[in-house]
C-alpha atoms as a PDB file:
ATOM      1  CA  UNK A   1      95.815 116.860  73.161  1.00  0.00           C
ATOM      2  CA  UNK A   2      96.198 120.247  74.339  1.00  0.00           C
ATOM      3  CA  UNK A   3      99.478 120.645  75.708  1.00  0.00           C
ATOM      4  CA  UNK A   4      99.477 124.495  77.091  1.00  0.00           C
ATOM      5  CA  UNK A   5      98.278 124.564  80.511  1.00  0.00           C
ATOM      6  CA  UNK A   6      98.177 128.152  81.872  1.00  0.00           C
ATOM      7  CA  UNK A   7      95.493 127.332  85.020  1.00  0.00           C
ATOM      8  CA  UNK A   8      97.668 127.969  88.119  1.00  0.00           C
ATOM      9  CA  UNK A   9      95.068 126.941  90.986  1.00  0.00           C
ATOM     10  CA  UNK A  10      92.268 125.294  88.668  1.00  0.00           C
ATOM     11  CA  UNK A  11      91.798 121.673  89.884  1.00  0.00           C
ATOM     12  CA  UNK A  12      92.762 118.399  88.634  1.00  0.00           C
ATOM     13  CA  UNK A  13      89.661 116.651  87.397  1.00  0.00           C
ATOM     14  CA  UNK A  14      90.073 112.984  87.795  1.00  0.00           C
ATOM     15  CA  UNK A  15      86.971 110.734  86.253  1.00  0.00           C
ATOM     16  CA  UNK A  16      86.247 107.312  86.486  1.00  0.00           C
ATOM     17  CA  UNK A  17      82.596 104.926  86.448  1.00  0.00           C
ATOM     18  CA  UNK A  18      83.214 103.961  89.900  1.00  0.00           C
ATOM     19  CA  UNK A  19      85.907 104.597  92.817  1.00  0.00           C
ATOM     20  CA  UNK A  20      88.687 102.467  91.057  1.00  0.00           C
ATOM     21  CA  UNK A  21      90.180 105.675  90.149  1.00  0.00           C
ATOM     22  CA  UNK A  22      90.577 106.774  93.520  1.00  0.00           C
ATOM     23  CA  UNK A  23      93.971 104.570  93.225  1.00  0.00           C
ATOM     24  CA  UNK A  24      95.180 106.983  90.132  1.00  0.00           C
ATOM     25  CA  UNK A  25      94.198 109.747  92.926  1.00  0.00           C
ATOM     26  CA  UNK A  26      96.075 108.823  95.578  1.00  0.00           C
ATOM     27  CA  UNK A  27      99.460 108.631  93.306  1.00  0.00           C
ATOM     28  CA  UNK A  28      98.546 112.071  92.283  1.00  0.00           C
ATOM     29  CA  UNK A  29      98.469 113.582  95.612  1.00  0.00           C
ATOM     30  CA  UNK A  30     101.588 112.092  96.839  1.00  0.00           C
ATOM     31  CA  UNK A  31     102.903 114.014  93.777  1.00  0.00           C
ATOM     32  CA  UNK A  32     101.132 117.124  93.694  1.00  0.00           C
ATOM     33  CA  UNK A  33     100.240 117.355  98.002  1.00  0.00           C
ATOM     34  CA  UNK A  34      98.647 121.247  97.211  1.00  0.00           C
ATOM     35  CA  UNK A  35      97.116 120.276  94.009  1.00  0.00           C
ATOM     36  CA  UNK A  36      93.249 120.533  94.695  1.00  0.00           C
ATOM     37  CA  UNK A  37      91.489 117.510  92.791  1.00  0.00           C
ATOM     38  CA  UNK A  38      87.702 117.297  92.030  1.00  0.00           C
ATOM     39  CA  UNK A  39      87.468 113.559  91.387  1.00  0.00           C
ATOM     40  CA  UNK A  40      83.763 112.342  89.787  1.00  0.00           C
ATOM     41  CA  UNK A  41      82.590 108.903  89.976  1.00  0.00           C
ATOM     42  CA  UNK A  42      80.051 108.022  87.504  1.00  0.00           C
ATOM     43  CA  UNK A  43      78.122 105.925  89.538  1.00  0.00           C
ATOM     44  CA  UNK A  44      74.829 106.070  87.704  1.00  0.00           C
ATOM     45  CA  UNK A  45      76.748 105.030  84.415  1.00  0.00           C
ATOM     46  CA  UNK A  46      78.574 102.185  86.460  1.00  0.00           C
ATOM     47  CA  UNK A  47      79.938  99.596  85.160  1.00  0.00           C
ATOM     48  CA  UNK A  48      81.304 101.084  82.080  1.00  0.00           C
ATOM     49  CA  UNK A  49      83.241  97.067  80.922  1.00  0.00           C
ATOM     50  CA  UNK A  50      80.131  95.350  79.660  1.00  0.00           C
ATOM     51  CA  UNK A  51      78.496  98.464  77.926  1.00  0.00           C
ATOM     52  CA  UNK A  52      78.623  99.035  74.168  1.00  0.00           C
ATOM     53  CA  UNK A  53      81.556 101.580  72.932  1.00  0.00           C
ATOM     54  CA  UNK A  54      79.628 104.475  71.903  1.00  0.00           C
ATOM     55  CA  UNK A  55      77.622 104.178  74.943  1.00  0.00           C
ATOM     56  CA  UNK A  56      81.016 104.824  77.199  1.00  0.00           C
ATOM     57  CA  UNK A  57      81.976 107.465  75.025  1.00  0.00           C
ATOM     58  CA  UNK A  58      79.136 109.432  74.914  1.00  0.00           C
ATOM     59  CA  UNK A  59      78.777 109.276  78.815  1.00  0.00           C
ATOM     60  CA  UNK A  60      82.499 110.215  79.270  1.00  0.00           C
ATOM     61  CA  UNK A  61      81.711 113.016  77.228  1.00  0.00           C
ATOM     62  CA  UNK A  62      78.729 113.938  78.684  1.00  0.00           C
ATOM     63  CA  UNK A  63      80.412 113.872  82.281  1.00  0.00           C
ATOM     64  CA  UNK A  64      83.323 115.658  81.384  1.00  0.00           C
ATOM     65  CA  UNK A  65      81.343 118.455  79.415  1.00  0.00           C
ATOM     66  CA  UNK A  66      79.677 119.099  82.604  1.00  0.00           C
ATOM     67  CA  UNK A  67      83.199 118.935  84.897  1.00  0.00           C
ATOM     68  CA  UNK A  68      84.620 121.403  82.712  1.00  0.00           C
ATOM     69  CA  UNK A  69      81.956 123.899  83.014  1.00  0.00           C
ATOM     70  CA  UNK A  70      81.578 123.863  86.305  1.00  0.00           C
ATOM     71  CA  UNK A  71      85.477 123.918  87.408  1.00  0.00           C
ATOM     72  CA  UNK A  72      87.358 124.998  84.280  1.00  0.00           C
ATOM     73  CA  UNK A  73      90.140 122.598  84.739  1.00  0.00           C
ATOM     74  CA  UNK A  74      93.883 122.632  84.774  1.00  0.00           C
ATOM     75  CA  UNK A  75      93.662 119.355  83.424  1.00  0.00           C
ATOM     76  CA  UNK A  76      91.546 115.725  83.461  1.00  0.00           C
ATOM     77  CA  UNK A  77      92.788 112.528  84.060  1.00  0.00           C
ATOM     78  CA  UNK A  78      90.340 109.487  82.896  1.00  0.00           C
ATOM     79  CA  UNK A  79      91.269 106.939  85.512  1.00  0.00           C
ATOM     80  CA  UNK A  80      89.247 103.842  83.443  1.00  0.00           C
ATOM     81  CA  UNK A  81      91.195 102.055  81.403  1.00  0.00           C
ATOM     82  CA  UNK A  82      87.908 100.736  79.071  1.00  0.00           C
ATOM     83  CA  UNK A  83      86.784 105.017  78.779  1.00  0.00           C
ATOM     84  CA  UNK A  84      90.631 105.981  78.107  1.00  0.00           C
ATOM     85  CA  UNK A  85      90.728 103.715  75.374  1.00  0.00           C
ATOM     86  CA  UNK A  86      88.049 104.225  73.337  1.00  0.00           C
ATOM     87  CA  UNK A  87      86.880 108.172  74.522  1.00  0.00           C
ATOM     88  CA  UNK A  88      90.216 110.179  74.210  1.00  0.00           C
ATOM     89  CA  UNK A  89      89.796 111.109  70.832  1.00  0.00           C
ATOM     90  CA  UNK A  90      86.193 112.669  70.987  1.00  0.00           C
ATOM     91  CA  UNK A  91      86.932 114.143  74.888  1.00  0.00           C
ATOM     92  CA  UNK A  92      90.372 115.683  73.183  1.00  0.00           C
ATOM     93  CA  UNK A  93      88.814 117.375  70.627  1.00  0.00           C
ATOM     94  CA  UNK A  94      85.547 118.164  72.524  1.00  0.00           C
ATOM     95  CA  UNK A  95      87.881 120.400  75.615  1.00  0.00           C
ATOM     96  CA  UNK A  96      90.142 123.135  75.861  1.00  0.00           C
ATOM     97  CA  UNK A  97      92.103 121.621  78.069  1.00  0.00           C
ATOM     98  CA  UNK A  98      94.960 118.699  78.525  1.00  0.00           C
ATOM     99  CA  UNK A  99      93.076 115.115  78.717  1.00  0.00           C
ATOM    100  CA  UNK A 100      94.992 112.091  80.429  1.00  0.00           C
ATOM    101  CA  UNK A 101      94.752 108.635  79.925  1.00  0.00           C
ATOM    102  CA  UNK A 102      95.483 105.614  81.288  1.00  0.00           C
ATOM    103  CA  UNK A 103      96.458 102.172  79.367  1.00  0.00           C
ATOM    104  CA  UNK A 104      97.540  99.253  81.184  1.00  0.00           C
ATOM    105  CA  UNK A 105     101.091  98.809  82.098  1.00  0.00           C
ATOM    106  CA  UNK A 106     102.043  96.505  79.187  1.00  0.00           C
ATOM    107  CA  UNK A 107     105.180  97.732  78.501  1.00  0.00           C
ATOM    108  CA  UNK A 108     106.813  98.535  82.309  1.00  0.00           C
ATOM    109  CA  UNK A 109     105.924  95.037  82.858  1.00  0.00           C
ATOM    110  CA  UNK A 110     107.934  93.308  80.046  1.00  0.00           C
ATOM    111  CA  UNK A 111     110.722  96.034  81.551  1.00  0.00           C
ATOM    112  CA  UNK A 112     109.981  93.939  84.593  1.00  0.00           C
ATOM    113  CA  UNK A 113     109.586  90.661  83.812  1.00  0.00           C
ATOM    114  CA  UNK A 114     112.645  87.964  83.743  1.00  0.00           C
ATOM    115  CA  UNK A 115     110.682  84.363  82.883  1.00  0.00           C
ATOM    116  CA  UNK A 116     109.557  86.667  80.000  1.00  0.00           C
ATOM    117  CA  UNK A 117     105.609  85.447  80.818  1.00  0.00           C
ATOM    118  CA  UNK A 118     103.500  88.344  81.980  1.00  0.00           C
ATOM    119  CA  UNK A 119      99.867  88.302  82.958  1.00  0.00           C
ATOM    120  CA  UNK A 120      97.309  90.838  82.638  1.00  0.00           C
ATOM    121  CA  UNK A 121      94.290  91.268  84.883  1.00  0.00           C
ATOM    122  CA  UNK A 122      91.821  93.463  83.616  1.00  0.00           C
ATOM    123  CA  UNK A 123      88.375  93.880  82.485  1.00  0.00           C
ATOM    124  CA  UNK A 124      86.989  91.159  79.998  1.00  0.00           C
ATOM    125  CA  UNK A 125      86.719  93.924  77.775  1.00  0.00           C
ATOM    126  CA  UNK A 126      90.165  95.575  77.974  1.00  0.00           C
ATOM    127  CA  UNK A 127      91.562  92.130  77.650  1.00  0.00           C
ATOM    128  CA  UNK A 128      90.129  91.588  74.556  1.00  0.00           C
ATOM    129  CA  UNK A 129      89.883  94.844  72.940  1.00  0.00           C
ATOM    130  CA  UNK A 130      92.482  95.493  69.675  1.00  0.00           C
ATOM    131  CA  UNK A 131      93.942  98.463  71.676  1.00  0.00           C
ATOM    132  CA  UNK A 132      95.331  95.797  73.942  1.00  0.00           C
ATOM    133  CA  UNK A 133      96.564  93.335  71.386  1.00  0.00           C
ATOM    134  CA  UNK A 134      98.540  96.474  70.282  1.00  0.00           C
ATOM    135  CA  UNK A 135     100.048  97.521  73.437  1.00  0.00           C
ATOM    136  CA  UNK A 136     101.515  93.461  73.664  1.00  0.00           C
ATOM    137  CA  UNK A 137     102.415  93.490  69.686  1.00  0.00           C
ATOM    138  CA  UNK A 138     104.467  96.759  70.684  1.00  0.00           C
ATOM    139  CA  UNK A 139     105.885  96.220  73.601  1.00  0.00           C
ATOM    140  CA  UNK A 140     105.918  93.046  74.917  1.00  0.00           C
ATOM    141  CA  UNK A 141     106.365  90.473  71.492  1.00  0.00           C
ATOM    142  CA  UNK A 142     108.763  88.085  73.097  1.00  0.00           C
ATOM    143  CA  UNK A 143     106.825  87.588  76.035  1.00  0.00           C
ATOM    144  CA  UNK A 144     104.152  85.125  76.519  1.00  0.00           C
ATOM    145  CA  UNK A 145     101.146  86.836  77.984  1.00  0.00           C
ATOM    146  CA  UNK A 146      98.080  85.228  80.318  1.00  0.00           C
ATOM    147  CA  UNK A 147      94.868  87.679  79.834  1.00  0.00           C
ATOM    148  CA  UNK A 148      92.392  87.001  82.727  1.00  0.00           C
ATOM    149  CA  UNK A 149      89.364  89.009  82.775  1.00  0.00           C
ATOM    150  CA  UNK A 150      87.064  89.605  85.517  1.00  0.00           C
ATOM    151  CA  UNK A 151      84.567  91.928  86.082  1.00  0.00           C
ATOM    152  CA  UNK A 152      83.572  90.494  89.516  1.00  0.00           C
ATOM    153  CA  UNK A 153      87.313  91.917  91.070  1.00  0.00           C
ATOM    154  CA  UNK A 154      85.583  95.746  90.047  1.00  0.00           C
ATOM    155  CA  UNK A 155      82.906  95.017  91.916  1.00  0.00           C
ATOM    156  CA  UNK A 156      84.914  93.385  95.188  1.00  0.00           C
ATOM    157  CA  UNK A 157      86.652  96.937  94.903  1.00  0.00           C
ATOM    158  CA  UNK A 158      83.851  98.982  95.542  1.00  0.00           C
ATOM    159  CA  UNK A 159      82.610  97.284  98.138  1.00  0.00           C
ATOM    160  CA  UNK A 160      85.850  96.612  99.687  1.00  0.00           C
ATOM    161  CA  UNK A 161      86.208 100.439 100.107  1.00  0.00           C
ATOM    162  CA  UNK A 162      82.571 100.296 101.259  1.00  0.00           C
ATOM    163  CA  UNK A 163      83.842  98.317 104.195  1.00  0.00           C
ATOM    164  CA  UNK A 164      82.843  95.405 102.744  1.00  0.00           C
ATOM    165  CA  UNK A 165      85.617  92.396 103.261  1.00  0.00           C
ATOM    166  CA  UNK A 166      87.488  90.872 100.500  1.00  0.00           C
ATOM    167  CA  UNK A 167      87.163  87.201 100.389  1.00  0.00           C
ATOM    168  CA  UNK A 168      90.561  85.159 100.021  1.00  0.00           C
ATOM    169  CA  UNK A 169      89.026  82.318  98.458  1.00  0.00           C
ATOM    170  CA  UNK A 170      87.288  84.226  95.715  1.00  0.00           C
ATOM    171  CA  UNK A 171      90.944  85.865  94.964  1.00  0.00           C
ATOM    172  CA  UNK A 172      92.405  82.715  94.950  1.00  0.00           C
ATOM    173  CA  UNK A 173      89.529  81.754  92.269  1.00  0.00           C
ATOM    174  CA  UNK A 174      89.719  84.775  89.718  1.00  0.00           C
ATOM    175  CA  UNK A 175      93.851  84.487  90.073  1.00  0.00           C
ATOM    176  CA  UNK A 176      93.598  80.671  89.249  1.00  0.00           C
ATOM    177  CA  UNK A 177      93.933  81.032  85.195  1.00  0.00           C
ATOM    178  CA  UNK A 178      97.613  82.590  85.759  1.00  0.00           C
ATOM    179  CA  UNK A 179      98.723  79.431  87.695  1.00  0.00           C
ATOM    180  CA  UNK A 180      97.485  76.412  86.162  1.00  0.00           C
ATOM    181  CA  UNK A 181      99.722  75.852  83.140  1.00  0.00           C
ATOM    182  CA  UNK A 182     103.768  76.380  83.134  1.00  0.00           C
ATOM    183  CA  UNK A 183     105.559  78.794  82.989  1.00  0.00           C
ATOM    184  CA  UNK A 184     103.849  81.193  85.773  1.00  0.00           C
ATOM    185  CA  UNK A 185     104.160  84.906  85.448  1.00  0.00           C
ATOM    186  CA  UNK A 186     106.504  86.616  87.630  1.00  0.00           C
ATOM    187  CA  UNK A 187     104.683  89.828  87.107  1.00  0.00           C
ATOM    188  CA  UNK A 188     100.913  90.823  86.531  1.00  0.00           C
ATOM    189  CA  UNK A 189      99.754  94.241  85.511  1.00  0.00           C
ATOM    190  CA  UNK A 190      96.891  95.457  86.774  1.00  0.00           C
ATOM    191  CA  UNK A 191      94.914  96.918  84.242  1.00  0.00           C
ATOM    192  CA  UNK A 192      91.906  98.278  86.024  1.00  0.00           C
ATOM    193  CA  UNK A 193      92.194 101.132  87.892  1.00  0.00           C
ATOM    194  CA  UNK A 194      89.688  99.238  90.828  1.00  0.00           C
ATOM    195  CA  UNK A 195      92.326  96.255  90.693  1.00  0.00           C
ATOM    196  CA  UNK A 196      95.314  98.360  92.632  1.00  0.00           C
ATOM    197  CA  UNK A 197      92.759  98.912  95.462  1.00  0.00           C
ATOM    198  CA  UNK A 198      93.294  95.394  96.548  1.00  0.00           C
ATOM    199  CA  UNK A 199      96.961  95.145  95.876  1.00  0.00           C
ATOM    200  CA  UNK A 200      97.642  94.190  99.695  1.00  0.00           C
ATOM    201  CA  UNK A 201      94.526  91.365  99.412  1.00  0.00           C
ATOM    202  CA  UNK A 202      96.187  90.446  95.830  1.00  0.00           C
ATOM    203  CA  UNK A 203      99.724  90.146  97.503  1.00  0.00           C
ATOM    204  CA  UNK A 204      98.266  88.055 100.434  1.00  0.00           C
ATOM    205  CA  UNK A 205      97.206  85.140  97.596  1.00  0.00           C
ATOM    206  CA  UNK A 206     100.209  85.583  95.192  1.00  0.00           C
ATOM    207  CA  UNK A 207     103.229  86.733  97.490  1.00  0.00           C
ATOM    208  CA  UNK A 208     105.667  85.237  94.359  1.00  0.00           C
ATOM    209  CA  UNK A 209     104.257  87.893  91.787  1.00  0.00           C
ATOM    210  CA  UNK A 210     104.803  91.266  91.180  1.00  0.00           C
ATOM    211  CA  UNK A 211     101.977  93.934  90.864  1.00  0.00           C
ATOM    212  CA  UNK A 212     102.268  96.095  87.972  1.00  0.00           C
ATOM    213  CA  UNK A 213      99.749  99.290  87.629  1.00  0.00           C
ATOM    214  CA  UNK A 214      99.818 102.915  85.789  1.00  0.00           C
ATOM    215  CA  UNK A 215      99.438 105.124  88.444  1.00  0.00           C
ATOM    216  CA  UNK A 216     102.889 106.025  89.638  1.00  0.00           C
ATOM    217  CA  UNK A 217     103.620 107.123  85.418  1.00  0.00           C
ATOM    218  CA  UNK A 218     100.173 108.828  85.586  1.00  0.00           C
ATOM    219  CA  UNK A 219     100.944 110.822  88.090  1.00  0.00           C
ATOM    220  CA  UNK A 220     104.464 111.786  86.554  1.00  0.00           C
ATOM    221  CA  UNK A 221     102.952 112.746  83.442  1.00  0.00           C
ATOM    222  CA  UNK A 222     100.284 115.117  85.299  1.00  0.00           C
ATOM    223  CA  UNK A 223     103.340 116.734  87.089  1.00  0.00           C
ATOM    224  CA  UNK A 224     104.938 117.264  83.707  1.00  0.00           C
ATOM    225  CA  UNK A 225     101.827 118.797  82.283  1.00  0.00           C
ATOM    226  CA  UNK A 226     101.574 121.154  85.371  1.00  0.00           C
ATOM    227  CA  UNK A 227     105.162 121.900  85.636  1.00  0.00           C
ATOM    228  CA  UNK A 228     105.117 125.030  83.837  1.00  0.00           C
ATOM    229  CA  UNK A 229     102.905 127.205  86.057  1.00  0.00           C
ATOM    230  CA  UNK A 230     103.711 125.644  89.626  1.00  0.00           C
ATOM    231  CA  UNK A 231     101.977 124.853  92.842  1.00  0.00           C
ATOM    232  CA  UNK A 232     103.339 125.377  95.898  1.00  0.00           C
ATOM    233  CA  UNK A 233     102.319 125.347  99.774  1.00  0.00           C
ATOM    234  CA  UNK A 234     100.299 128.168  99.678  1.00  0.00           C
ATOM    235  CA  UNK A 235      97.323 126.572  97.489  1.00  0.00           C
ATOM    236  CA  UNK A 236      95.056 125.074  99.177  1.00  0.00           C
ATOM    237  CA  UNK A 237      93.846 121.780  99.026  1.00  0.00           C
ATOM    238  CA  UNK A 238      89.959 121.467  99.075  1.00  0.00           C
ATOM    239  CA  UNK A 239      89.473 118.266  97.176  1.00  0.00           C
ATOM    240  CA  UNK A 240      86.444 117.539  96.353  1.00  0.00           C
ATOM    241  CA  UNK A 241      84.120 113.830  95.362  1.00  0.00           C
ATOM    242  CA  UNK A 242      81.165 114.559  93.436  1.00  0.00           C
ATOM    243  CA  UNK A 243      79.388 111.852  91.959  1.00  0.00           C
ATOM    244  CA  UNK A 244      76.680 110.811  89.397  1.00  0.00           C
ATOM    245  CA  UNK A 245      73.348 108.678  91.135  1.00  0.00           C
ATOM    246  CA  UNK A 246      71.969 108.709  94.236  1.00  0.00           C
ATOM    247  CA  UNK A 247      73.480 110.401  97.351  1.00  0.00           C
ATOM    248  CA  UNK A 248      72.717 106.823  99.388  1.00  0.00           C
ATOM    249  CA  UNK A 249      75.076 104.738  97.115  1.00  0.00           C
ATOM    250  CA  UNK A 250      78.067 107.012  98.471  1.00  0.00           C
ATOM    251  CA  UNK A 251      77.385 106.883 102.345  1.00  0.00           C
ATOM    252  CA  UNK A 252      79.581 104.116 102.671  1.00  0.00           C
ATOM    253  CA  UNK A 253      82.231 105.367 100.785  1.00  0.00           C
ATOM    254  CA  UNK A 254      82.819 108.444 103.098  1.00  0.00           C
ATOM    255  CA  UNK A 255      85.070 106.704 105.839  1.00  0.00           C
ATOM    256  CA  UNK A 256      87.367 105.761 102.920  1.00  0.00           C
ATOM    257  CA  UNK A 257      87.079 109.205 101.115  1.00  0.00           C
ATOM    258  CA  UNK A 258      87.620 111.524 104.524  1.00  0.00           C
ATOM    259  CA  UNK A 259      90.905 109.389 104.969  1.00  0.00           C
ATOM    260  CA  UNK A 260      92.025 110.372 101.694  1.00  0.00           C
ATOM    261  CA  UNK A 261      91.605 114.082 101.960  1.00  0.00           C
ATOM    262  CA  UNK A 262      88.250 114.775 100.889  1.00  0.00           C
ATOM    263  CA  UNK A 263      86.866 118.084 102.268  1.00  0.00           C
ATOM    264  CA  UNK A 264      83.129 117.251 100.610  1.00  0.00           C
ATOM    265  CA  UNK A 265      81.368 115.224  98.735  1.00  0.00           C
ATOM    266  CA  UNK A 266      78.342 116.164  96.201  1.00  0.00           C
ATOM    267  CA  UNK A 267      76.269 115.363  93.446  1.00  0.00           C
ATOM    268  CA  UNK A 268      76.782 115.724  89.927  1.00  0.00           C
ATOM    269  CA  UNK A 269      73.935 115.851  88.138  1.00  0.00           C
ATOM    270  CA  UNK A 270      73.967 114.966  84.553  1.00  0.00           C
ATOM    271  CA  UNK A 271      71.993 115.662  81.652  1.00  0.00           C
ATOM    272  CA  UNK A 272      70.736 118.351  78.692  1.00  0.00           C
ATOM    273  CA  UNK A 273      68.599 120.352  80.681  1.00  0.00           C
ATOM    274  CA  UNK A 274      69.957 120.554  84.269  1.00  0.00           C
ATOM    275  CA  UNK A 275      71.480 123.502  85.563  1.00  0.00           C
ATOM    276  CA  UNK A 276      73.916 122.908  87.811  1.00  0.00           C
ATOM    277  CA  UNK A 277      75.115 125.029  90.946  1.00  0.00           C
ATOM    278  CA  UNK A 278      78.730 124.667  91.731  1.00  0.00           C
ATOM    279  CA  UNK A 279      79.507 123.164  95.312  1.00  0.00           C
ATOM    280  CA  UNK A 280      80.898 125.101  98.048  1.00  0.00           C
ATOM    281  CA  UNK A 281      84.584 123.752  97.768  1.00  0.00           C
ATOM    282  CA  UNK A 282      85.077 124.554 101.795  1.00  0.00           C
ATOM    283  CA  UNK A 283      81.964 122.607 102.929  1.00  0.00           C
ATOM    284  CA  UNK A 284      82.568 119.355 105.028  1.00  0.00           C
ATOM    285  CA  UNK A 285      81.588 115.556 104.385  1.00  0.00           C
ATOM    286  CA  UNK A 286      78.485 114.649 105.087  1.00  0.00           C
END
């Protein structure tokens, strides 16, 4: 990784296949309030769990390559746990700049946990993907750990921030696996970035466990990376939401988006032979 960052008002790029890293976003701001963020969601490349490793990888690069050019970032954050984990190496070599990652919470969670019996809701491919088996191997070998994959939860995600409601029984479904055998974990990490979206729907079903996610150490570890130039009051905060796809698969997003702080939202598009024209960072949502 590149660790000098010398970018003073040069925004935060924060990347994801849908809107579940909007919850990485939101920890960011309430650390860095004048940071301005250009988060992308790669909605045309959506869902990134079921597709084939060097398919994720070479969209993360390709989205990422065409970030950087067009915003010359302080830094990037890749708020998907299955693009972190298998992308960082070729997006770290392939930037000038510092790239972020995000791994589930494996290890503040055995911190956590006093039955010693964690669970881990994530992706069916995160759950079963080596990286993972290493994260519990190295932090969390005397704990007995219940995996539960679901892609289903990303999708209740994106439509629950569509406006869309979340149904109770179908939580109550997906969270079954961590409650039919003894003992029951006291504390589940959430290892999707979608999944902390619905931490209040989540706590509704399962008041007895506690919800474990990355953000809050993401966030700390962007502030560390930043430290060295400073932000401060006087920058101002035009975040921006581009996206991949069509404009029409956003529209319902943009109630959600203008209560986070978004000042506009445009497209981002994609590809060897587009040219791309950067947005007007002042512009409002529309």
């Amino acid at each position: 990784m590149k660790s000098a960052v010398n970018k003073r008002e040069n925004p935060i790029v924060i990347f994801d296949s849908g809107v579940g890293g909007l919850s990485i976003y939101q920890e960011i701001r309430q650390a860095l309030p004048y940071a301005p963020v250009v988060y992308c969601s790669d909605i045309q490349g959506f869902p990134y769990g079921p597709k084939p490793e060097q398919e994720v990888i070479e969209r993360t690069s390709l989205c990422l390559n065409a970030l950087a050019e067009q915003f010359d970032p302080s830094l990037a954050v890749i708020a998907c746990n299955t693009a972190s984990t298998i992308s960082l190496p070729r997006v770290r070599e392939e930037l000038d700049f510092p790239v972020v990652g995000v791994v589930p919470a494996i290890k503040t969670a055995s911190e956590y946990s006093k039955k010693r019996c964690i669970g881990l809701l994530a992706t069916p491919g995160t759950i079963a993907r080596s990286y993972t088996d290493q994260l519990i191997n190295d932090f969390a070998g005397d704990c007995q750990v219940i995996r539960v994959g679901s892609s289903e939860l990303v999708q209740m995600a994106e439509q629950y921030l569509r406006g869309e409601p979340v149904s109770e029984h179908d939580l109550h479904r997906i969270l079954a696996p961590f409650f039919t055998g003894e003992p029951v974990p006291d504390v589940v990490v959430l290892g999707c970035t979608h999944f902390p979206l619905l931490r209040t729907a989540l706590q509704q079903v399962s008041a007895d466990i506690h919800w474990i996610d990355s953000g809050s150490a993401i966030a700390r570890r962007v502030v560390s990376l930043l430290e060295p130039v400073g932000l401060s009051a006087e920058t101002i905060s035009n975040n921006l939401f581009m996206h991949t796809g069509l404009d029409d698969q956003v529209s319902a997003l943009i109630p959600a988006l203008e209560k986070m702080g978004f000042v506009a939202v445009r497209s981002l598009p994609v590809g060897s032979n587009v040219v791309m024209t950067p947005p007007q960072m002042g512009e409002r949502l529309a």
